[in-house]
C-alpha atoms as a PDB file:
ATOM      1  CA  UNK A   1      16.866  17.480 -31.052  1.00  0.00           C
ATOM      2  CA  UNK A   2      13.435  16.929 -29.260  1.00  0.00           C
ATOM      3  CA  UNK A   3      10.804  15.579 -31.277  1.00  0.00           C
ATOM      4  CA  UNK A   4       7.656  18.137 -31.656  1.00  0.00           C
ATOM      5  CA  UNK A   5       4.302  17.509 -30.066  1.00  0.00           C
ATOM      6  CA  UNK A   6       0.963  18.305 -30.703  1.00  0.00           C
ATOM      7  CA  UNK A   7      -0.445  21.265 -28.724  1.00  0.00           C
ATOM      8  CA  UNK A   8      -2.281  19.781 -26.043  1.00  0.00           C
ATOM      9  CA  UNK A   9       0.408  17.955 -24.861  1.00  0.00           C
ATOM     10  CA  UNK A  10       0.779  20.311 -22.230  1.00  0.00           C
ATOM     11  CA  UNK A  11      -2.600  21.434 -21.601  1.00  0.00           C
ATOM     12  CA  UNK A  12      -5.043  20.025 -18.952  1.00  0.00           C
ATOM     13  CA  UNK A  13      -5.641  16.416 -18.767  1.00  0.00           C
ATOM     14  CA  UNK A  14      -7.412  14.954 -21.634  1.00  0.00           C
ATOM     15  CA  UNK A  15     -11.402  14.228 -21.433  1.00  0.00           C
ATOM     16  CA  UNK A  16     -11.755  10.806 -23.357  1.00  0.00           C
ATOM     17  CA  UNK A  17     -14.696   8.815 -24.539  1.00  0.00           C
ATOM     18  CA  UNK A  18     -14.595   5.330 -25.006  1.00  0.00           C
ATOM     19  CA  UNK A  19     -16.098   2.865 -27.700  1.00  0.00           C
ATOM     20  CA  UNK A  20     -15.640  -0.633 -26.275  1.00  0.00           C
ATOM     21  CA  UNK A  21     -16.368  -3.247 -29.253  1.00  0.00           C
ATOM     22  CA  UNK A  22     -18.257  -6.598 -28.035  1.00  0.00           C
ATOM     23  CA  UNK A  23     -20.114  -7.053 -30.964  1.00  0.00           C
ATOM     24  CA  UNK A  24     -18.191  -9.956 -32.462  1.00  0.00           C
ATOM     25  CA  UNK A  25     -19.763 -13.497 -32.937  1.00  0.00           C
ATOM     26  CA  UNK A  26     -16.712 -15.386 -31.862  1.00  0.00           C
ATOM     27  CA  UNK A  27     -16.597 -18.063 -34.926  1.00  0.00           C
ATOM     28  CA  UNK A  28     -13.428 -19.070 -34.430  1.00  0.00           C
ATOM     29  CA  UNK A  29     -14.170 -19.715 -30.551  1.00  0.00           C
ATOM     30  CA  UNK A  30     -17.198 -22.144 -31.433  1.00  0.00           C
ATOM     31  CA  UNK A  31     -19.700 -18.865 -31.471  1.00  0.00           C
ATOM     32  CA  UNK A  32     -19.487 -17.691 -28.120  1.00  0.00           C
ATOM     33  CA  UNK A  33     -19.252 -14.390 -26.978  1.00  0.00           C
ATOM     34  CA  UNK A  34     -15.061 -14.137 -25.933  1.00  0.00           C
ATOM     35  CA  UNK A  35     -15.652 -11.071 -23.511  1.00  0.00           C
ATOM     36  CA  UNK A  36     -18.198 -13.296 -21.380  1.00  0.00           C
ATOM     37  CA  UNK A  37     -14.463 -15.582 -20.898  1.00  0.00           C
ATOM     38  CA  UNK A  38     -13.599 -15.204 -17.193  1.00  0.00           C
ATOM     39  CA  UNK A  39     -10.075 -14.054 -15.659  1.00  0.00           C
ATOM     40  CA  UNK A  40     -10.032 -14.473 -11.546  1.00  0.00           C
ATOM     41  CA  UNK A  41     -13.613 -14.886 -11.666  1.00  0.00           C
ATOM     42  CA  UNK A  42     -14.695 -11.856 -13.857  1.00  0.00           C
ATOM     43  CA  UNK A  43     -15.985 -11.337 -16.988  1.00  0.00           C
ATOM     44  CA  UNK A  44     -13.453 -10.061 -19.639  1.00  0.00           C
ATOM     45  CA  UNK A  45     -16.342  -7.192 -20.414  1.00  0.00           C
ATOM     46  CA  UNK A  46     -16.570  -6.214 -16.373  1.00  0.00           C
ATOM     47  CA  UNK A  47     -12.702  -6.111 -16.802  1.00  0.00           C
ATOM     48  CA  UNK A  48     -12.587  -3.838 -19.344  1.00  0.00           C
ATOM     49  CA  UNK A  49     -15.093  -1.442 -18.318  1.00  0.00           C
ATOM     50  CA  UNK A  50     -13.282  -1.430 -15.139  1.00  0.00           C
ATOM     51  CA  UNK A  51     -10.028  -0.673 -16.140  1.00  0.00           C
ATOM     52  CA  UNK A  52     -11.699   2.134 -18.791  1.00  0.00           C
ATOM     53  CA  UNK A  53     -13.183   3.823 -16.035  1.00  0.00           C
ATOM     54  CA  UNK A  54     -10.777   3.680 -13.352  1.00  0.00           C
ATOM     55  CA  UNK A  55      -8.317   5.396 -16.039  1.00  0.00           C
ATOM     56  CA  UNK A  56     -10.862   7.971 -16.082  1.00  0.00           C
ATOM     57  CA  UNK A  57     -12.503   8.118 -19.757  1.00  0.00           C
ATOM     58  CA  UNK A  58     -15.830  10.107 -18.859  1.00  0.00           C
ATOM     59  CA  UNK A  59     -17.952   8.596 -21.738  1.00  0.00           C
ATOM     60  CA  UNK A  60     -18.240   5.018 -22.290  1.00  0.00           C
ATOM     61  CA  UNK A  61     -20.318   3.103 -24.837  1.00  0.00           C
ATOM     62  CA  UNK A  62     -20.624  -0.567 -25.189  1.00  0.00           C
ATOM     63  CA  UNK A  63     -21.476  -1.855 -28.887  1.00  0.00           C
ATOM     64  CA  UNK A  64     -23.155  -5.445 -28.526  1.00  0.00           C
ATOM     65  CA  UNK A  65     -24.377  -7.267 -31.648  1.00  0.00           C
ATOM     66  CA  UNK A  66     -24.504 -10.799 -32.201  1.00  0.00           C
ATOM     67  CA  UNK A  67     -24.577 -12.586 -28.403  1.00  0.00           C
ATOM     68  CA  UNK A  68     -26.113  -8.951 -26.988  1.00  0.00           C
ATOM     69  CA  UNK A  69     -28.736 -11.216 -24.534  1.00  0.00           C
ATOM     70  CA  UNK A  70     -26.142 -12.837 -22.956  1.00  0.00           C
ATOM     71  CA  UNK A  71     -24.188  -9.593 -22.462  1.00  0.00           C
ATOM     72  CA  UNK A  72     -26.367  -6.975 -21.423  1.00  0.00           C
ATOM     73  CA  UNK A  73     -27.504  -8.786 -18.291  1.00  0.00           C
ATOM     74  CA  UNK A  74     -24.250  -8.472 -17.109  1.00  0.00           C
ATOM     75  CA  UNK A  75     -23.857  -4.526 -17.619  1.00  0.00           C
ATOM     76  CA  UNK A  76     -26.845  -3.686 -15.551  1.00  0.00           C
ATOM     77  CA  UNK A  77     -25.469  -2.622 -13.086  1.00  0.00           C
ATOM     78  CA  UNK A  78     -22.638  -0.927 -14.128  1.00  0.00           C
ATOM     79  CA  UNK A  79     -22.400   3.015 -15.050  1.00  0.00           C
ATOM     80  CA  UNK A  80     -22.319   1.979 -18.857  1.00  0.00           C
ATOM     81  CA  UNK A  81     -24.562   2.942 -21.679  1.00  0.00           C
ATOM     82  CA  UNK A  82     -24.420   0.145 -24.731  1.00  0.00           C
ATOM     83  CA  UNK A  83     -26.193   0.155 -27.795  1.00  0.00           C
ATOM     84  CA  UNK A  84     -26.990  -3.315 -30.008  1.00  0.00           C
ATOM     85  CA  UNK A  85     -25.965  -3.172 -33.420  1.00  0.00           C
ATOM     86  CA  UNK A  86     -29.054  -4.391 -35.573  1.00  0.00           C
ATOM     87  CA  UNK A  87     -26.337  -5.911 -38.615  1.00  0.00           C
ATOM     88  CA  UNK A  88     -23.051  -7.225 -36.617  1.00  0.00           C
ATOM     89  CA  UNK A  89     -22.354  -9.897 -39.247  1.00  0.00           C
ATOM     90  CA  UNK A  90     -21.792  -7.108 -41.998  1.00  0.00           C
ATOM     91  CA  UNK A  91     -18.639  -6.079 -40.420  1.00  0.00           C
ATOM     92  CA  UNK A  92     -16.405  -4.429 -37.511  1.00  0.00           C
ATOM     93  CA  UNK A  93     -16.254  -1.251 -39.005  1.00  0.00           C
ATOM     94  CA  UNK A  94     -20.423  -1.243 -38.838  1.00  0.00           C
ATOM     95  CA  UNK A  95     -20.095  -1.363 -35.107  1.00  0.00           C
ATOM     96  CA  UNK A  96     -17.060   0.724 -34.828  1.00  0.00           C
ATOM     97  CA  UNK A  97     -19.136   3.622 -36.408  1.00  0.00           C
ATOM     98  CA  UNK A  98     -22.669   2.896 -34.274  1.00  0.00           C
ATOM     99  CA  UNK A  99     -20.421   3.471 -31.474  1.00  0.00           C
ATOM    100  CA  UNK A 100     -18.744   7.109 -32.927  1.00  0.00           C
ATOM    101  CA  UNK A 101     -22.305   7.914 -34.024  1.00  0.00           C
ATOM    102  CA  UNK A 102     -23.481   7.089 -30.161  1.00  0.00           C
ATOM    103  CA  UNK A 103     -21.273   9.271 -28.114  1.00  0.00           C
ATOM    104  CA  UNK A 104     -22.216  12.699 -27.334  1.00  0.00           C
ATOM    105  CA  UNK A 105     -19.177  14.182 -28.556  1.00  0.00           C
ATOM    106  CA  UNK A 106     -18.081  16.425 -25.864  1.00  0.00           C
ATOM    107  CA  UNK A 107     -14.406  15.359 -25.438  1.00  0.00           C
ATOM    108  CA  UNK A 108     -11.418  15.722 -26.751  1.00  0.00           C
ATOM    109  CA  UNK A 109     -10.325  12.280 -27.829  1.00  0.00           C
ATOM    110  CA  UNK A 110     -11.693   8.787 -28.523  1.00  0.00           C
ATOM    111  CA  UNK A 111     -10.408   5.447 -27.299  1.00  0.00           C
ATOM    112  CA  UNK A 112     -11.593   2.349 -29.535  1.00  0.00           C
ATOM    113  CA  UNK A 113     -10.685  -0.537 -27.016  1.00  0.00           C
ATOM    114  CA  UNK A 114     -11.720  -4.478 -27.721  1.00  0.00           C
ATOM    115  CA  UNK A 115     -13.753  -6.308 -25.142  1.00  0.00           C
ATOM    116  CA  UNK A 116     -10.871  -9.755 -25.885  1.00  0.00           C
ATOM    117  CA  UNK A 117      -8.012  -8.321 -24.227  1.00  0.00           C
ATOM    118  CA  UNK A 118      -7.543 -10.297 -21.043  1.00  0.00           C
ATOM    119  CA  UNK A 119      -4.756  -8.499 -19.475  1.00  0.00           C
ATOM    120  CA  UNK A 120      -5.655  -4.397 -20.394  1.00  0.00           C
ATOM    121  CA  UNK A 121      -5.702  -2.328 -17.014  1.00  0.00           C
ATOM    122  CA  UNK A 122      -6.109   1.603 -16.453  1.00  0.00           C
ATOM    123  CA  UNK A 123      -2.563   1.694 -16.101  1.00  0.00           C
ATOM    124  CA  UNK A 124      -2.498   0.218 -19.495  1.00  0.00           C
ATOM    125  CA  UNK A 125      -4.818   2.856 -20.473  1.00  0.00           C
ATOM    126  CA  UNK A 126      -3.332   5.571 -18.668  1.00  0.00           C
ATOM    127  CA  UNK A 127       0.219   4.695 -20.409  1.00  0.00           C
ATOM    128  CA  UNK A 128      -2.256   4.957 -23.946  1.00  0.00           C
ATOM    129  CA  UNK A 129      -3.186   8.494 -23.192  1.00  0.00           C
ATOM    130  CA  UNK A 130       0.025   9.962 -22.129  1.00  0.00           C
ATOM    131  CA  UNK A 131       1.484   8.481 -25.013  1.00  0.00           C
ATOM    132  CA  UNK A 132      -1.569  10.484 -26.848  1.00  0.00           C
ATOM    133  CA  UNK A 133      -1.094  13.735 -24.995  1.00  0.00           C
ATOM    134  CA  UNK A 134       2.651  13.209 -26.417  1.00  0.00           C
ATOM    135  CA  UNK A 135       2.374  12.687 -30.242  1.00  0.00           C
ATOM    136  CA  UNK A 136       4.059  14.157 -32.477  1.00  0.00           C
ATOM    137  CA  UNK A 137       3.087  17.360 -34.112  1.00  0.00           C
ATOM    138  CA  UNK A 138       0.473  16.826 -37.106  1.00  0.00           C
ATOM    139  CA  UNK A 139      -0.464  13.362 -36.243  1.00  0.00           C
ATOM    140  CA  UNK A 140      -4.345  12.379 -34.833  1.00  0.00           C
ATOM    141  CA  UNK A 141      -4.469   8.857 -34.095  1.00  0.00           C
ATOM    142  CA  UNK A 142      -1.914   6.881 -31.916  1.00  0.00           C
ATOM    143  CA  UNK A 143      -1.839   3.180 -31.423  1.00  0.00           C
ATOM    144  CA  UNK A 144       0.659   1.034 -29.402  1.00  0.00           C
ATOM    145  CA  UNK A 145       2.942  -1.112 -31.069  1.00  0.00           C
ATOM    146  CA  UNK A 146       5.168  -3.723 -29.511  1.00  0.00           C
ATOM    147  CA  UNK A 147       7.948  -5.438 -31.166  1.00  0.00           C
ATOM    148  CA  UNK A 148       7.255  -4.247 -34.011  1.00  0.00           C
ATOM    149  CA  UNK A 149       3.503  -5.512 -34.124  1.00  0.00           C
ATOM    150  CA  UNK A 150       0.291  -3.371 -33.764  1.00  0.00           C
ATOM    151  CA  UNK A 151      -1.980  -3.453 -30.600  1.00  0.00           C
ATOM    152  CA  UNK A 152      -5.059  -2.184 -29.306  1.00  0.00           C
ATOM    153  CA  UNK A 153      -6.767  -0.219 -28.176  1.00  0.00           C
ATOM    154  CA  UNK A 154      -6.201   2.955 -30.285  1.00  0.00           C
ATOM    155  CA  UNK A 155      -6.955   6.697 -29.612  1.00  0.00           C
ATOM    156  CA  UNK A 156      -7.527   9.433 -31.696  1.00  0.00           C
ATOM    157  CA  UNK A 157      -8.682  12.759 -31.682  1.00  0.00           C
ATOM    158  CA  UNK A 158     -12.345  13.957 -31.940  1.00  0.00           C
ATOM    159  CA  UNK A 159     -11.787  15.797 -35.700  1.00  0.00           C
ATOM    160  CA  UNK A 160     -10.841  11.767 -36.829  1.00  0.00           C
ATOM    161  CA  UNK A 161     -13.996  10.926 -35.703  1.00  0.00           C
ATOM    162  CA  UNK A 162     -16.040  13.690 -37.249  1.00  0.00           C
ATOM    163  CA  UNK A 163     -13.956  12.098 -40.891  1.00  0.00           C
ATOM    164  CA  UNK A 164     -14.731   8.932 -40.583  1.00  0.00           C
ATOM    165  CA  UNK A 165     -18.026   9.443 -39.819  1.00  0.00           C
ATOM    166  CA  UNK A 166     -18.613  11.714 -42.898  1.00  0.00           C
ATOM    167  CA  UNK A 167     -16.607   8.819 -44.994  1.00  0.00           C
ATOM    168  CA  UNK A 168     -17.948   6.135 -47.062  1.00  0.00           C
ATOM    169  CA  UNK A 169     -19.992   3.666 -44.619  1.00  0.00           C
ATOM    170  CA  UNK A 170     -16.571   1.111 -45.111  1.00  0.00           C
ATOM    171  CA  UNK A 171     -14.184   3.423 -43.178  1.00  0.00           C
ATOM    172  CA  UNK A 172     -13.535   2.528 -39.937  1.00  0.00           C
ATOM    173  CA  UNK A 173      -9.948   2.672 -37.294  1.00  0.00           C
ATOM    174  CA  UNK A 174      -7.967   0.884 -39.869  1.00  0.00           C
ATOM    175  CA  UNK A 175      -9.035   2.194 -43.561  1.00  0.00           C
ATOM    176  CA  UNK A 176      -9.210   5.580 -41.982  1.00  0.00           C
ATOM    177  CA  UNK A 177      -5.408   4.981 -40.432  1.00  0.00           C
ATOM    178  CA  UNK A 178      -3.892   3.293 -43.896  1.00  0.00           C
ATOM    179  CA  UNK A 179      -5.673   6.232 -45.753  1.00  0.00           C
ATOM    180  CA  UNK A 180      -4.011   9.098 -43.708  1.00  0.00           C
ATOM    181  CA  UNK A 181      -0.504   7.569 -42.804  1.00  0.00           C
ATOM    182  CA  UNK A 182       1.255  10.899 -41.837  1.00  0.00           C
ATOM    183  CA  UNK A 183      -1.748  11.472 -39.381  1.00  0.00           C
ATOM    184  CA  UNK A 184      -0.927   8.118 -37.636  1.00  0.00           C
ATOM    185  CA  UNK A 185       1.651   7.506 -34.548  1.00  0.00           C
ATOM    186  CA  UNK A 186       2.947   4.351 -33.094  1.00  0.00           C
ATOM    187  CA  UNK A 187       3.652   4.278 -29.744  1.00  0.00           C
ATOM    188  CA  UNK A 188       7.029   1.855 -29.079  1.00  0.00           C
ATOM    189  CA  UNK A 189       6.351  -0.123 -25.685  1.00  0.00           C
ATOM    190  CA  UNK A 190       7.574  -3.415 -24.189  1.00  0.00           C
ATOM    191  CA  UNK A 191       3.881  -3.872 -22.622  1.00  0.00           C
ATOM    192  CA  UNK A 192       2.465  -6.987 -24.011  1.00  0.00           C
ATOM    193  CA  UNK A 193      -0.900  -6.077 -22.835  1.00  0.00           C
ATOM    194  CA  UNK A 194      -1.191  -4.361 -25.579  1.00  0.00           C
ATOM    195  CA  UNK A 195      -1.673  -7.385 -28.030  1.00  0.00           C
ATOM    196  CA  UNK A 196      -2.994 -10.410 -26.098  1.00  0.00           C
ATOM    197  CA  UNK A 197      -6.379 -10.841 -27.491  1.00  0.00           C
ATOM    198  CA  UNK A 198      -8.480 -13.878 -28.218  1.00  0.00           C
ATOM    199  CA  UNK A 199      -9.463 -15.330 -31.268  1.00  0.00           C
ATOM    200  CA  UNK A 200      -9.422 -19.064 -30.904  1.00  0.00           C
ATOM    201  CA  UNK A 201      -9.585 -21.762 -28.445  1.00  0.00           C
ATOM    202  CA  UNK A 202      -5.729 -21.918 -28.716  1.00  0.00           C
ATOM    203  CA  UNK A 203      -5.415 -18.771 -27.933  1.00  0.00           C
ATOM    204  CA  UNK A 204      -6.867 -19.463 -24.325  1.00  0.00           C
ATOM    205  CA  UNK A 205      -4.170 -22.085 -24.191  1.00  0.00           C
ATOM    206  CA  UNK A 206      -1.280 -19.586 -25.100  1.00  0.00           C
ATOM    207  CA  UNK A 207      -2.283 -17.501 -22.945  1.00  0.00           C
ATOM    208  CA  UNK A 208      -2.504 -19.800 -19.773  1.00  0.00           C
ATOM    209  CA  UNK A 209       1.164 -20.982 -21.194  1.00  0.00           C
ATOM    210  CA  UNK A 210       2.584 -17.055 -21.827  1.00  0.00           C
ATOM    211  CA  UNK A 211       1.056 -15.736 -18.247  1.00  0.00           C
ATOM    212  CA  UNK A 212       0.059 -18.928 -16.140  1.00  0.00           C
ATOM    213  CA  UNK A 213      -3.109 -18.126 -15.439  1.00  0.00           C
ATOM    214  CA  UNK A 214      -6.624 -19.715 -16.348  1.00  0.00           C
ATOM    215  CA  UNK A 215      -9.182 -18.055 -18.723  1.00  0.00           C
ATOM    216  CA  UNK A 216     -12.374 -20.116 -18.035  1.00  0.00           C
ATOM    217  CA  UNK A 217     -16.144 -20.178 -19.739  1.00  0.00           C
ATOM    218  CA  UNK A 218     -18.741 -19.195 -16.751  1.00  0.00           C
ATOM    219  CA  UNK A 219     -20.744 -21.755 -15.554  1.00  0.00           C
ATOM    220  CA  UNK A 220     -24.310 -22.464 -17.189  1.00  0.00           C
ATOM    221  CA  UNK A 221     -27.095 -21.586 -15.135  1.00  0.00           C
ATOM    222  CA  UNK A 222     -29.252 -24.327 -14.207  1.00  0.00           C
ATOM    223  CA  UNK A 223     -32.675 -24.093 -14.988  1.00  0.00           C
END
């Protein structure tokens, strides 16, 4: 018997806005800013937006906060809009709804991505919306899962954001998701993308260990 899925899954290709979170003060990676970390020469940030808009989300919104001067520089000359969160120390969730409040609303999904995930591509991305397109009947938000633990990003529809914007200023992705659990789908993969992130400087090390290759701080300027 063939699982149900929601209407859409059949309809035109999705139009998805993005909320890309790089707000974060990094405490546990001595208080600097982990998307400015470089992969092949690039800035995590520059990777993400790349991969966001190769995979063809046609909103995208960066939320900066605490290291936003060393940040925004480097999305000048990209086809980004960002916004600076004026209170990034009271919590995730505060940036995670500056960026639903920021978007223009005019698609038909949202995609709440992290600007620590080294290895996330627009295939990754890509795989993330199908799986959306494909949820089961009833169910809003959809988040890959692999071996059994939770990734990012996550994607949800456009009515989720509308409630957890009209919730409580503490409801962000995860209240809202352990809140409404028969509204929530995880997506079974294999792709470790999924959930590398960074946290702390041994995470850099794992991850040189787990996919042999170099995450690096840029370079200071000189004066």
């Amino acid at each position: 018997m063939t699982t149900p899925v929601a209407a859409n899954a059949h309809q035109q290709p999705l139009s998805v806005a993005a909320v890309l979170l790089a707000a974060g003060a990094g405490t546990r990676m001595g208080h600097q800013p982990k998307s400015l970390l470089e992969l092949d020469g690039v800035p995590l940030i520059r990777r993400q937006i790349k991969a966001l808009q190769d995979a063809g989300v046609t909103e995208l919104l960066v939320v900066l906060g605490h290291h936003a001067s060393q940040i925004a520089p480097l999305l000048q000359d990209l086809a980004v809009k960002w916004v600076t969160n004026p209170n990034p120390e009271a919590s995730p969730i505060s940036s995670q709804r500056l960026g639903l409040q920021s978007l223009s609303g005019q698609t038909d999904a949202v995609l709440m991505a992290l600007a620590d995930q080294p290895l996330i591509d627009a295939q990754d991305i890509k795989q993330l919306m199908r799986a959306f397109q494909q949820r089961p009947a009833g169910t809003a938000l959809v988040f890959p899962r692999v071996q059994g633990q939770p990734g990012n990003p996550v994607i949800f529809s456009t009515v989720v954001r509308h409630d957890m914007l009209a919730s409580p200023p503490e409801i962000g992705c995860k209240p809202w998701r352990q809140q409404h659990p028969e509204q929530v789908h995880a997506f079974d993969c294999d792709n470790l993308h999924f959930v590398h992130d960074l946290d702390t400087p041994e995470d850099i090390d794992k991850f040189r260990l787990s996919s042999g290759r170099q995450l690096q701080w840029p370079t200071p300027s000189i004066p």
